[in-house]
Protein backbone atom coordinates (compact mmCIF):
# COMPACT_ATOMS: atom_id res chain seq x y z
CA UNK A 1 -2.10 -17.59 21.17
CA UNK A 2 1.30 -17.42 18.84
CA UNK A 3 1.44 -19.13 15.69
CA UNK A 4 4.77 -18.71 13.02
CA UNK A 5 3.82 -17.73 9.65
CA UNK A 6 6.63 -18.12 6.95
CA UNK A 7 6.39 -16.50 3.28
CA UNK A 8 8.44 -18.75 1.39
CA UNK A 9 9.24 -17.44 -2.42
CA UNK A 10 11.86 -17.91 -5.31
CA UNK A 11 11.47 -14.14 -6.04
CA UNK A 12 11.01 -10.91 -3.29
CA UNK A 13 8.25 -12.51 -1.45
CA UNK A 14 5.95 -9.39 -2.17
CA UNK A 15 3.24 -11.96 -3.49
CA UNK A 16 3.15 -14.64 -1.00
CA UNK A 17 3.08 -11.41 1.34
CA UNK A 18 0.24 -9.59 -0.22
CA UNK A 19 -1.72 -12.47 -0.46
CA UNK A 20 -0.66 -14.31 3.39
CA UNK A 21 -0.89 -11.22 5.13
CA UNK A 22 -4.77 -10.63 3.87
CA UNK A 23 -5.51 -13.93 4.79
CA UNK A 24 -3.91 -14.13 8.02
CA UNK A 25 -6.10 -10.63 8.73
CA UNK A 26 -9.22 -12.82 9.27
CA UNK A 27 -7.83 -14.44 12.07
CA UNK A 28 -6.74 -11.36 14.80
CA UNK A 29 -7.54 -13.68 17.44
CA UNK A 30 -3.75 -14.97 17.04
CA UNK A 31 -0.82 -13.50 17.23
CA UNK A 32 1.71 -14.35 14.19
CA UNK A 33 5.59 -14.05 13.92
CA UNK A 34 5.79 -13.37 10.13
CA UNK A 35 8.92 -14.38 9.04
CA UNK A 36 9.71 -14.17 5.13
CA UNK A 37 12.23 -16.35 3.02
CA UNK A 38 13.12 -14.99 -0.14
CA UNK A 39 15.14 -15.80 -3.04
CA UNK A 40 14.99 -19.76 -2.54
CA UNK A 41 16.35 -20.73 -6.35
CA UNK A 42 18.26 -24.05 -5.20
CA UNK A 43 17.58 -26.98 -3.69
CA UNK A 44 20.25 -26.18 -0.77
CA UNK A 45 18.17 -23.25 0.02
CA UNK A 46 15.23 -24.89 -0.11
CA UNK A 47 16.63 -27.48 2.92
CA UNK A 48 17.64 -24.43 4.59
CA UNK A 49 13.98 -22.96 4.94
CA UNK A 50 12.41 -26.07 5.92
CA UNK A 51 14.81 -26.44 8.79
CA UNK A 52 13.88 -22.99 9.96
CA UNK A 53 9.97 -24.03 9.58
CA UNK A 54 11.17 -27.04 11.77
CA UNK A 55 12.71 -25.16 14.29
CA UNK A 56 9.95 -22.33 14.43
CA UNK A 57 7.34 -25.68 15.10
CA UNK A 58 9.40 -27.19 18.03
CA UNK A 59 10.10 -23.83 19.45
CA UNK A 60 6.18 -22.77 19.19
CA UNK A 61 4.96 -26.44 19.89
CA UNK A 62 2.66 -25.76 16.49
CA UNK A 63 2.50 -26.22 13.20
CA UNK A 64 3.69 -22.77 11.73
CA UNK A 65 1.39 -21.43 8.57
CA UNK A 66 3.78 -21.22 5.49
CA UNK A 67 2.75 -19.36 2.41
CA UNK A 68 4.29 -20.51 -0.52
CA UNK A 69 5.22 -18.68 -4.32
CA UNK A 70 8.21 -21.63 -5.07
CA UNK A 71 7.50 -22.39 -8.96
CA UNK A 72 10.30 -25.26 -9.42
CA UNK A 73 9.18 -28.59 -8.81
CA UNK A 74 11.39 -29.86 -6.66
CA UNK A 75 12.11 -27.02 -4.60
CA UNK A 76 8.53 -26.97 -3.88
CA UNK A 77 8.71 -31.23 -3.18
CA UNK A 78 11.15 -30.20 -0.86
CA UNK A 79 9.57 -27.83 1.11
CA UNK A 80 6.55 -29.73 1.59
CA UNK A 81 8.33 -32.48 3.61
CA UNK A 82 8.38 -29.60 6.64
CA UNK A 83 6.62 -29.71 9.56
CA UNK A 84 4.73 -26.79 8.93
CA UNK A 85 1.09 -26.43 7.21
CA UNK A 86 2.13 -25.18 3.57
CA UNK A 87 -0.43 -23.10 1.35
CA UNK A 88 1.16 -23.44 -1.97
CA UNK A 89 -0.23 -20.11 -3.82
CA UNK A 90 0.95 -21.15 -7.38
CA UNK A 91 -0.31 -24.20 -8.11
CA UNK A 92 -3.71 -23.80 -6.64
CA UNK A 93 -4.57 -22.03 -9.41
CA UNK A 94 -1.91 -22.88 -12.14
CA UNK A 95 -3.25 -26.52 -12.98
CA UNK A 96 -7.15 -24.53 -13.52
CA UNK A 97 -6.19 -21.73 -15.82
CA UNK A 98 -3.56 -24.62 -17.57
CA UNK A 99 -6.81 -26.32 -18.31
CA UNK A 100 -8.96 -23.66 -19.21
CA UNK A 101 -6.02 -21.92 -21.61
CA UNK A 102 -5.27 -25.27 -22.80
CA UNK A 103 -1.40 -24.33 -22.43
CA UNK A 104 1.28 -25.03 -19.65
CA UNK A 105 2.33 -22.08 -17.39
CA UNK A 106 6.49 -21.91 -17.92
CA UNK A 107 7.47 -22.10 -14.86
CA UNK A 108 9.94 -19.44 -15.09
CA UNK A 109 11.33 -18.48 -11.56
CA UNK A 110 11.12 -14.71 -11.09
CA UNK A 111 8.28 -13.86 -13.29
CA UNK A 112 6.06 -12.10 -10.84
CA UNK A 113 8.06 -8.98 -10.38
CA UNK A 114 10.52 -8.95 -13.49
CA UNK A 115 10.74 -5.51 -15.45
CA UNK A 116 8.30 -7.12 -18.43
CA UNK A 117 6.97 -4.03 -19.86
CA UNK A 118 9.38 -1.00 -19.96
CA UNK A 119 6.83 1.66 -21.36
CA UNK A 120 4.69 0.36 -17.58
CA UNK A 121 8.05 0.93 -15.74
CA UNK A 122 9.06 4.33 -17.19
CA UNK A 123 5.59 5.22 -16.34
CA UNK A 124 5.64 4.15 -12.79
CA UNK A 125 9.23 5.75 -11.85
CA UNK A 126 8.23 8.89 -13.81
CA UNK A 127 5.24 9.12 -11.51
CA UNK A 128 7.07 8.76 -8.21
CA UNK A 129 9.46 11.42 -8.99
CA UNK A 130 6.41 13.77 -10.32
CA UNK A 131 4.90 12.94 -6.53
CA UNK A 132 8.18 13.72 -4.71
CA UNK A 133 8.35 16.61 -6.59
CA UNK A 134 5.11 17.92 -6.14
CA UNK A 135 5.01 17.01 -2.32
CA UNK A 136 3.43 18.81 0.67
CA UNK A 137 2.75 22.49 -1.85
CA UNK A 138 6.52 23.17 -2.30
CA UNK A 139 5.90 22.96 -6.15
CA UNK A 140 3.07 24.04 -7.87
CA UNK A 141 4.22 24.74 -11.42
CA UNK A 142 3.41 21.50 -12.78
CA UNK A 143 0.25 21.53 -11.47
CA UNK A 144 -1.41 20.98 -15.20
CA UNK A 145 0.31 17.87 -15.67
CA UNK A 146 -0.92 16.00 -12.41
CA UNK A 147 -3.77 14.03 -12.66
CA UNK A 148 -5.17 14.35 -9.12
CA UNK A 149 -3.79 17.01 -6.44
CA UNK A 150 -4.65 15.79 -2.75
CA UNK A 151 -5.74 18.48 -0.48
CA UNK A 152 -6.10 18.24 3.46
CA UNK A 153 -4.53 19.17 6.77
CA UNK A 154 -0.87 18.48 7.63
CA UNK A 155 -0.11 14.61 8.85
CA UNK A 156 -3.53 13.66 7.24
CA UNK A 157 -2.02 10.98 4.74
CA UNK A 158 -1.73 12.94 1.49
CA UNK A 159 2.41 12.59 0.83
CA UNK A 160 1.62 7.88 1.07
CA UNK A 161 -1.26 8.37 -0.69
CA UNK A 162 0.27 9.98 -3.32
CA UNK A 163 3.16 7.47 -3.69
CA UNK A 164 1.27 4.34 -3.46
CA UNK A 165 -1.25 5.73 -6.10
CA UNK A 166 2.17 7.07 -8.16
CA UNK A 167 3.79 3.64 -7.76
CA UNK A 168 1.09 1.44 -8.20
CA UNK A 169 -1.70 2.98 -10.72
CA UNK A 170 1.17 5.16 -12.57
CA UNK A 171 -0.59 8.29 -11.71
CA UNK A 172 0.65 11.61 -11.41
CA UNK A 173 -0.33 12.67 -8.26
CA UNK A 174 0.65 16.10 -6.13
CA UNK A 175 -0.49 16.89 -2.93
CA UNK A 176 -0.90 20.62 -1.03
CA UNK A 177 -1.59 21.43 2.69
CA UNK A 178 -4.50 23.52 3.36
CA UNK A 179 -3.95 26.15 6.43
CA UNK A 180 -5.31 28.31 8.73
CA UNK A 181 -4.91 31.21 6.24
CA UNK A 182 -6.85 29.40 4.09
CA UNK A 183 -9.53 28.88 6.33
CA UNK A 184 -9.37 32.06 7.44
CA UNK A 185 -11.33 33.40 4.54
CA UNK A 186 -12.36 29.87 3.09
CA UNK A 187 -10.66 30.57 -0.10
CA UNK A 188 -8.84 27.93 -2.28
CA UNK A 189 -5.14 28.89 -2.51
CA UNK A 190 -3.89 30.99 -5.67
CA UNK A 191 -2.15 27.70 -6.93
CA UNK A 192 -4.96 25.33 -6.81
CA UNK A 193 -8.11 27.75 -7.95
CA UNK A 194 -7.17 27.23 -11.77
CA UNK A 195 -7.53 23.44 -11.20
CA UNK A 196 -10.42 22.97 -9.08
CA UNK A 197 -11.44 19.98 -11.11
CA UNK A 198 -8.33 17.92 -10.03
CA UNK A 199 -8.48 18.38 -6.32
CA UNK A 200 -9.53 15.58 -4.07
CA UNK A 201 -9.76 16.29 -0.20
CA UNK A 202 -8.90 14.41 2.34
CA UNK A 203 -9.98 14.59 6.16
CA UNK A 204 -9.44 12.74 9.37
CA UNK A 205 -10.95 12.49 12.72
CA UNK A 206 -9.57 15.63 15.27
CA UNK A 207 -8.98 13.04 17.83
CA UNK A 208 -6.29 11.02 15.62
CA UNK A 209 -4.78 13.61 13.92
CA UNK A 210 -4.09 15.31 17.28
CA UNK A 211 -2.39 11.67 18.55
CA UNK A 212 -0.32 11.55 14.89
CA UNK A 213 0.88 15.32 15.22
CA UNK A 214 2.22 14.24 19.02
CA UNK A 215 4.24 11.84 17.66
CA UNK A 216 6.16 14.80 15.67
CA UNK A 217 5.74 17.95 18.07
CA UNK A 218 3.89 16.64 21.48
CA UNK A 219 2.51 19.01 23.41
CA UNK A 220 2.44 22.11 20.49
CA UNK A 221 -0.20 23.88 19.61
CA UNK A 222 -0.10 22.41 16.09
CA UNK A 223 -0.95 18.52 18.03
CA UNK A 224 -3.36 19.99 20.33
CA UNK A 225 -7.07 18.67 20.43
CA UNK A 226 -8.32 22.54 20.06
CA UNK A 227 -6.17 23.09 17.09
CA UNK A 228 -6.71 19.77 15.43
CA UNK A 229 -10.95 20.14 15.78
CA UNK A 230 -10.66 23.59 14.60
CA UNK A 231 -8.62 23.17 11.36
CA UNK A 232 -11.22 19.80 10.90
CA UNK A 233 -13.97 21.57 10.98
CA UNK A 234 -12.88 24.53 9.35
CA UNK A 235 -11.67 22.04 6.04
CA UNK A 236 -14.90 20.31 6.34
CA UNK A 237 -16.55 23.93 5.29
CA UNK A 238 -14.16 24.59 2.94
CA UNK A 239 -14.32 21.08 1.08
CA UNK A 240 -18.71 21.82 1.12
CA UNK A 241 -18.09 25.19 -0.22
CA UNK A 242 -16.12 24.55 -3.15
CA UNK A 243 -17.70 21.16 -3.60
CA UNK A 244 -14.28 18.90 -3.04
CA UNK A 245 -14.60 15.62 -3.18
CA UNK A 246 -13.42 13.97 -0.29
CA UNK A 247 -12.81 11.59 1.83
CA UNK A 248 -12.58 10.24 5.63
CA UNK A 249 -9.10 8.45 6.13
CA UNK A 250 -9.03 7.94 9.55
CA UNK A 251 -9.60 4.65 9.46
CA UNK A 252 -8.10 3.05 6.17
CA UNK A 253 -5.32 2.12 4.96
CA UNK A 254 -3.49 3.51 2.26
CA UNK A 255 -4.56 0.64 0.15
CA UNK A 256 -7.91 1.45 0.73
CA UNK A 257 -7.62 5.59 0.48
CA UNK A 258 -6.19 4.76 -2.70
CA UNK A 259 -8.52 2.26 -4.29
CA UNK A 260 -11.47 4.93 -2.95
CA UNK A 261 -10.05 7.65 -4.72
CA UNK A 262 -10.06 6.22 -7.70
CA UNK A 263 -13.07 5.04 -7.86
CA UNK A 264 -15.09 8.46 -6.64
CA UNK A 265 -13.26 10.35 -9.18
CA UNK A 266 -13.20 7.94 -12.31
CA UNK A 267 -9.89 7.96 -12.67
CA UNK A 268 -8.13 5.21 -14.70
CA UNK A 269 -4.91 3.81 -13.95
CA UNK A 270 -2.00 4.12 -16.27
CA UNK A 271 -0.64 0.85 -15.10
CA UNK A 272 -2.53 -2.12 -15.60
């Protein structure tokens, strides 16, 4: 089954995204087309998407989903005349906190995204460049300044991990690969020992970190299932001996990895 799902917004789209996409989750059952519209600040643009949603409902023979972040009035009048089912995100919960605030939202087109707090943005870009520059062990100088270092095997998720939790929680975040000379002798790396209280491990199931390393070097010793097991097991022991706290990734998302971390370690974001 094939259902069109449009994210209709006056701004990126990001939000009608975030929030459509974790909806339309609960539903795997069907199979969407997501299609996103952004930057619809006129009433000519406005026409435009509806007559996309129209052609998306002839062409599927159903009503497509369309997740909606317009603010202006009209623009959202006007794209409620298409033949689509719209979810307007705004005002289902504008009109509520209008009346419990007692004042009216302003309506401002743009709002959701706009650079509103410099100090917050300073702190965000400042953190992604700390995390590129403290990515995958080639820097380990700064080390003192990094609020969390992410430890694991290579192609386990520490470099994402570290830029989602840099670019959305402000946090500076470096990540080093563990090895087989590590394990070896199950010591901690000379750059990590002094900060033993910042690491955070991260570890992931043999079997899909042998199928992710294929995708970069198939049929190496470095993707093999012997390899991959080994160097899984052998980071499990080291994480126990040096009590690491850690974490099994294999099956979350980033989002979720993220989220996790922060929450087993007590860390609070610098971005709120």
């Amino acid at each position: 089954m094939k259902r069109t799902a449009f994210f209709v917004s006056d701004g990126t789209g990001i939000t009608a995204e975030t929030i459509g996409h974790s909806l339309l989750s609960q539903f795997g059952s069907i199979e969407f087309d997501q299609v996103t519209i952004p930057y619809v600040q006129s009433d000519a643009l406005a026409h435009e998407a509806v007559n996309r949603i129209n052609r998306a409902a002839e062409d599927d023979g159903a009503k497509p989903v369309v997740f909606s972040t317009l603010v202006d009035g009209p623009q959202r009048q006007i794209l409620h005349t298409c033949n689509g089912k719209v979810l307007d995100l705004f005002t289902a919960f504008q009109k509520p906190l209008e009346d419990e605030l007692g004042v009216s939202a302003n309506h401002k087109i743009g709002q959701t995204h706009a650079i509103r707090d410099q100090q917050a943005y300073r702190i965000r870009i400042n953190a992604v460049h700390f995390a590129l520059d403290n990515d995958d062990g080639a820097r380990t100088r700064a080390y003192d300044q990094a609020d969390l270092i992410l430890v694991g095997v290579s192609r386990s998720g520490k470099t994402p991990t570290c830029l989602y939790l840099a670019l959305q929680f402000g946090l500076f975040t470096a990540n080093y690969p563990l090895t087989e000379d590590d394990f070896d002798d199950l010591r901690l790396p000379d750059a990590l020992a002094p900060h033993r209280h910042k690491l955070f491990g991260l570890t992931i199931n043999a079997d899909r970190l042998s199928a992710i390393r294929s995708e970069r070097k198939a049929g190496s010793r470095y993707a093999s299932p012997r390899q991959c097991d080994m160097e899984v097991r052998a980071l499990q022991a080291l994480y126990n001996k040096f009590n690491i706290p850690h974490l099994d990734a294999t099956e979350l998302s980033i989002e979720e990895i993220s989220t996790r971390i922060l929450a087993m370690t007590g860390l609070q974001r610098r971005l709120q």
